[in-house]
Protein backbone atom coordinates (compact mmCIF):
# COMPACT_ATOMS: atom_id res chain seq x y z
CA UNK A 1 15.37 -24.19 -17.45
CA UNK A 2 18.43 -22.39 -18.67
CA UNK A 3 16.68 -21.48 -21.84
CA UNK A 4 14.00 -18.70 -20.01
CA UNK A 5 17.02 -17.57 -17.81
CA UNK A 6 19.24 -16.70 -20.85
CA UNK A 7 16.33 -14.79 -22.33
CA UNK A 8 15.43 -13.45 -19.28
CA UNK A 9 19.19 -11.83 -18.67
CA UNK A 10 18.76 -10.68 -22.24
CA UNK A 11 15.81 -8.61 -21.95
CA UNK A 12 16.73 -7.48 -19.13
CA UNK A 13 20.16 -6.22 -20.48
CA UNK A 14 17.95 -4.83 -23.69
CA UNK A 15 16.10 -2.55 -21.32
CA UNK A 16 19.23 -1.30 -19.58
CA UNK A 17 21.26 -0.11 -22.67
CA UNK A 18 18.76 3.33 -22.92
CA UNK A 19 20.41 3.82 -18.88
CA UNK A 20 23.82 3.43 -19.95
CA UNK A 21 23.47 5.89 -22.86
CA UNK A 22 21.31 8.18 -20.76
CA UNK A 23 24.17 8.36 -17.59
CA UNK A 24 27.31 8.70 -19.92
CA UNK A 25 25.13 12.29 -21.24
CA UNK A 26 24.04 12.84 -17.67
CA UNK A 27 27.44 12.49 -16.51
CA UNK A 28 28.89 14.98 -19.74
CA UNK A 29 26.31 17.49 -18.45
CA UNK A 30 26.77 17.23 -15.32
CA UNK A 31 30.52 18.02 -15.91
CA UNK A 32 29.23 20.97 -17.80
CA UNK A 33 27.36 22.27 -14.88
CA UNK A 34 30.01 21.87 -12.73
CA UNK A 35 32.07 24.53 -14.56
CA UNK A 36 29.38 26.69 -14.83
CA UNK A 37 28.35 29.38 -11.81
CA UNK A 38 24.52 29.52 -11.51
CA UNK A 39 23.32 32.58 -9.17
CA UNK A 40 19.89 31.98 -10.48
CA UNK A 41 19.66 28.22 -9.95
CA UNK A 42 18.82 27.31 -13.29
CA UNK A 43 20.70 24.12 -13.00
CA UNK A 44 19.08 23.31 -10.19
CA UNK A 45 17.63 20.08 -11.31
CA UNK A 46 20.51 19.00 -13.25
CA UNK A 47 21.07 15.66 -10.30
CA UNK A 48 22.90 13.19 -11.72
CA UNK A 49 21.76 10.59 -9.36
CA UNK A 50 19.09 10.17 -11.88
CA UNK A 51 18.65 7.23 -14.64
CA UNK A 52 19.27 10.18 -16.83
CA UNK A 53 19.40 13.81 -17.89
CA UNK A 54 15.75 13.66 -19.73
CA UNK A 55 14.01 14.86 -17.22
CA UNK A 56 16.15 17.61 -16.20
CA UNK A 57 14.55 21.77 -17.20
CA UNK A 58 16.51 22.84 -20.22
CA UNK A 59 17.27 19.44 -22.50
CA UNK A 60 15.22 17.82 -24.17
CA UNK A 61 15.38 14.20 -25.52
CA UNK A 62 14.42 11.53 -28.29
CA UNK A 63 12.63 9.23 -28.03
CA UNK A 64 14.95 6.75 -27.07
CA UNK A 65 16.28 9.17 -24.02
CA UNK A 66 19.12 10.43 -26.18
CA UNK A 67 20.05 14.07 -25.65
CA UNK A 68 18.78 16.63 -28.76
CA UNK A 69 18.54 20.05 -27.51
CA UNK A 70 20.90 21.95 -24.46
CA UNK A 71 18.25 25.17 -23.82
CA UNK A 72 21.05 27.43 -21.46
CA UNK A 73 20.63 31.24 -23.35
CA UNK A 74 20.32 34.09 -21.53
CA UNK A 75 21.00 32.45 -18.06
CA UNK A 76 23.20 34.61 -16.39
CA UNK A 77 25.51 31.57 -16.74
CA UNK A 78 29.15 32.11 -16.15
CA UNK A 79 32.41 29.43 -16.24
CA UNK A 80 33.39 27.50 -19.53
CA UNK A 81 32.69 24.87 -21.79
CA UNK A 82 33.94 21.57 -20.93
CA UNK A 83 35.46 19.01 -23.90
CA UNK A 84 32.75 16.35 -22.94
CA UNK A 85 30.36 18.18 -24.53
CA UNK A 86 31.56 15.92 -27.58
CA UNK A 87 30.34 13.31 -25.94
CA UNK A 88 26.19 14.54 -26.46
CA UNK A 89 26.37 12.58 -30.46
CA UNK A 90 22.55 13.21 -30.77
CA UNK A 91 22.47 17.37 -30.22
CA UNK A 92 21.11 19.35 -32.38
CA UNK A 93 20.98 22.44 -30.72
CA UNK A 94 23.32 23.69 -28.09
CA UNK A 95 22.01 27.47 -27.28
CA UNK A 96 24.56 28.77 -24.72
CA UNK A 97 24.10 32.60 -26.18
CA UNK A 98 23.70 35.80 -23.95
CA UNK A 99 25.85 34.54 -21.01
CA UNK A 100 29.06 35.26 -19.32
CA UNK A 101 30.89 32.06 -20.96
CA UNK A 102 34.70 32.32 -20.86
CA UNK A 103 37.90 30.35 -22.38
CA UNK A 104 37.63 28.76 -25.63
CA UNK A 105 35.58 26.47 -27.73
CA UNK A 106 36.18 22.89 -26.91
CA UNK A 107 37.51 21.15 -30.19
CA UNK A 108 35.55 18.32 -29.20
CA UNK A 109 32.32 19.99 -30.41
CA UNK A 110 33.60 18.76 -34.20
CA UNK A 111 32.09 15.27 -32.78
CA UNK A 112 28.83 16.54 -32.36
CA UNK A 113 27.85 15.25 -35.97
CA UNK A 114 24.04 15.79 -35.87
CA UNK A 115 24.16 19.49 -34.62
CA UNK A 116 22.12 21.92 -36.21
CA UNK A 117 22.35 25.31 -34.46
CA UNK A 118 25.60 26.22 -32.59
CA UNK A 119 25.12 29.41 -30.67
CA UNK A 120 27.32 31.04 -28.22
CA UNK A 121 26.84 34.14 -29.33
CA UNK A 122 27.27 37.58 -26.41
CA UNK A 123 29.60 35.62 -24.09
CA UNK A 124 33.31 36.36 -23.43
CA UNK A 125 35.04 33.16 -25.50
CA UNK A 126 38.33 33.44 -26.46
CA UNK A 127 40.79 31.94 -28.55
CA UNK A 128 40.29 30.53 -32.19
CA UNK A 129 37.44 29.08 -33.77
CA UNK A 130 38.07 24.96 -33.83
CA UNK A 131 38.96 23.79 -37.19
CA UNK A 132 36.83 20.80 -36.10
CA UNK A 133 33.72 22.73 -36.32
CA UNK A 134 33.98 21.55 -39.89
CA UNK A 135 33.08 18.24 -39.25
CA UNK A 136 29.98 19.34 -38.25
CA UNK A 137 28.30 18.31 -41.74
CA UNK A 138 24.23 18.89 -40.19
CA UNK A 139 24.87 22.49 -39.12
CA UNK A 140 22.56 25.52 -40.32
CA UNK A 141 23.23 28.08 -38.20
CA UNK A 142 27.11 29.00 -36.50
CA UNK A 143 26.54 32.01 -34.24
CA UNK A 144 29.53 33.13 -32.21
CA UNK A 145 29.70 37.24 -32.50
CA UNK A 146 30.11 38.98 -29.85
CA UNK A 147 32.70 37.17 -28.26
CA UNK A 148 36.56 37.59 -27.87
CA UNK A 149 37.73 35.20 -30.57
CA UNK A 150 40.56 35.33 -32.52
CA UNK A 151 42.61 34.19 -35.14
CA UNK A 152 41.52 33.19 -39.23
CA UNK A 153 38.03 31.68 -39.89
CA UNK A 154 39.04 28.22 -40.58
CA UNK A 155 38.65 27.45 -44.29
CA UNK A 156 37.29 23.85 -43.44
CA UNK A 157 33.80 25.64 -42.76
CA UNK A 158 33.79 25.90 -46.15
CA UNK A 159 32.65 22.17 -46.51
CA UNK A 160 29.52 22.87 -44.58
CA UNK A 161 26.90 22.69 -47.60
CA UNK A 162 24.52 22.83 -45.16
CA UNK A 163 25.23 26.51 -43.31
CA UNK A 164 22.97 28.99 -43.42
CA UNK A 165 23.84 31.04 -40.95
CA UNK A 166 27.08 32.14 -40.09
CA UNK A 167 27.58 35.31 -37.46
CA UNK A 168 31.08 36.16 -36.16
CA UNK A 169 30.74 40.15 -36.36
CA UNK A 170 32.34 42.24 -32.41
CA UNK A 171 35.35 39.77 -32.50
CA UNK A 172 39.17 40.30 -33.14
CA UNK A 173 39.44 37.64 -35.77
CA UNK A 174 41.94 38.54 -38.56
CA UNK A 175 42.90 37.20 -41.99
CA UNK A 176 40.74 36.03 -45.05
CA UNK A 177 36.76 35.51 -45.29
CA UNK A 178 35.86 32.20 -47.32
CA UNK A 179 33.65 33.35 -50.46
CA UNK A 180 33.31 30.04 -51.53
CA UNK A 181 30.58 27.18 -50.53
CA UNK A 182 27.69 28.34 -47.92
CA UNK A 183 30.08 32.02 -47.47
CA UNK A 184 29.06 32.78 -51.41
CA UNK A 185 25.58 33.90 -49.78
CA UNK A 186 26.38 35.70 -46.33
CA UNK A 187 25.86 39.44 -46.48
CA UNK A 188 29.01 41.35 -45.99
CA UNK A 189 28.38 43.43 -43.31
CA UNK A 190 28.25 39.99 -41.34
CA UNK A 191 31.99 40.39 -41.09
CA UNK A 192 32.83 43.89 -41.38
CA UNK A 193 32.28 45.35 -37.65
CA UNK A 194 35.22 45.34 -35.88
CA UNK A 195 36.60 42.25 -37.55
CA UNK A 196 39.68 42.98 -39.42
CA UNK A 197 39.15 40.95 -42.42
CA UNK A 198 39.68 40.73 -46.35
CA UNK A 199 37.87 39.10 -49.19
CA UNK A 200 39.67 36.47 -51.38
């Protein structure tokens, strides 16, 4: 008899381990949307008295109800990122752009090792781009103009072989741009407007 009862517990606690993963990304979005002001709702079914956050409007999952895309541009979305963000280690995409986004850029996003498109671009972030952003060894596209950053590019984006994309133009950044690695094949004019900027 204790034979079916062990396997019993066992499948049962082999079904629950996609709910445990799926609350601990509920409950790092739902801390998102608490900083966030939402005059249009858009959050609105962001509850996280759900198993999880997969059936929420704006994410989308794997197949295995793990968190791959955050869908929040052009929101009228105002507040600031929050550092459990990092927690989301399946994202890919984490489209924020075209808000009213203020404070800085969590370092924690340098955990977010399978991201693939990073854009916050045409908010109001300050402070200095994250020197952990270099961890991010999957990402294609980096979009953060239009902000109010400041401070160098970090040179560890230079280890990105995989960058493709790389807007920062209409901030107040200052110091050198990288011309080496994935920078070797950015246009110029990427950096010129209004950044104050030199080549190596």
């Amino acid at each position: 008899m204790a034979a079916p009862i062990w396997l019993w517990a066992f499948s049962v606690a082999l079904t629950l381990v996609p709910s445990v993963f799926g609350n601990s990304e509920g409950d790092a979005l739902y801390t998102l949307r608490k900083s966030l002001t939402d005059p249009d709702n858009i959050l609105q079914s962001w509850d996280p008295n759900l198993v999880n956050p997969c059936t929420w409007f704006h994410i989308t999952c794997n197949q295995n109800n793990r968190v791959t895309r955050v869908d929040l541009g052009n929101s009228n979305l105002s507040g600031h990122l929050v550092p459990e963000l990092g927690k989301l280690e399946h994202l890919q995409y984490l489209e924020l752009y075209k808000n009213d986004i203020q404070g800085t850029i969590p370092t924690e996003l340098g955990n977010l090792k399978s991201l693939i498109s990073l854009d916050l671009y045409n908010n109001n972030i300050s402070g200095t781009i994250p020197p952990s952003l270099g961890k991010l060894k999957s990402l294609v596209f980096l979009q953060l103009n239009d902000n109010k950053l400041t401070g160098p590019i970090p040179r560890e984006l230079v280890g990105i072989s995989s960058l493709k994309v790389v807007d920062v133009s209409n901030n107040d950044l200052c110091g050198t741009i990288p011309t080496s690695g994935p920078f070797e094949h950015i246009p110029l004019n990427k950096f010129l407007h209004h950044l104050f900027l030199n080549w190596l």
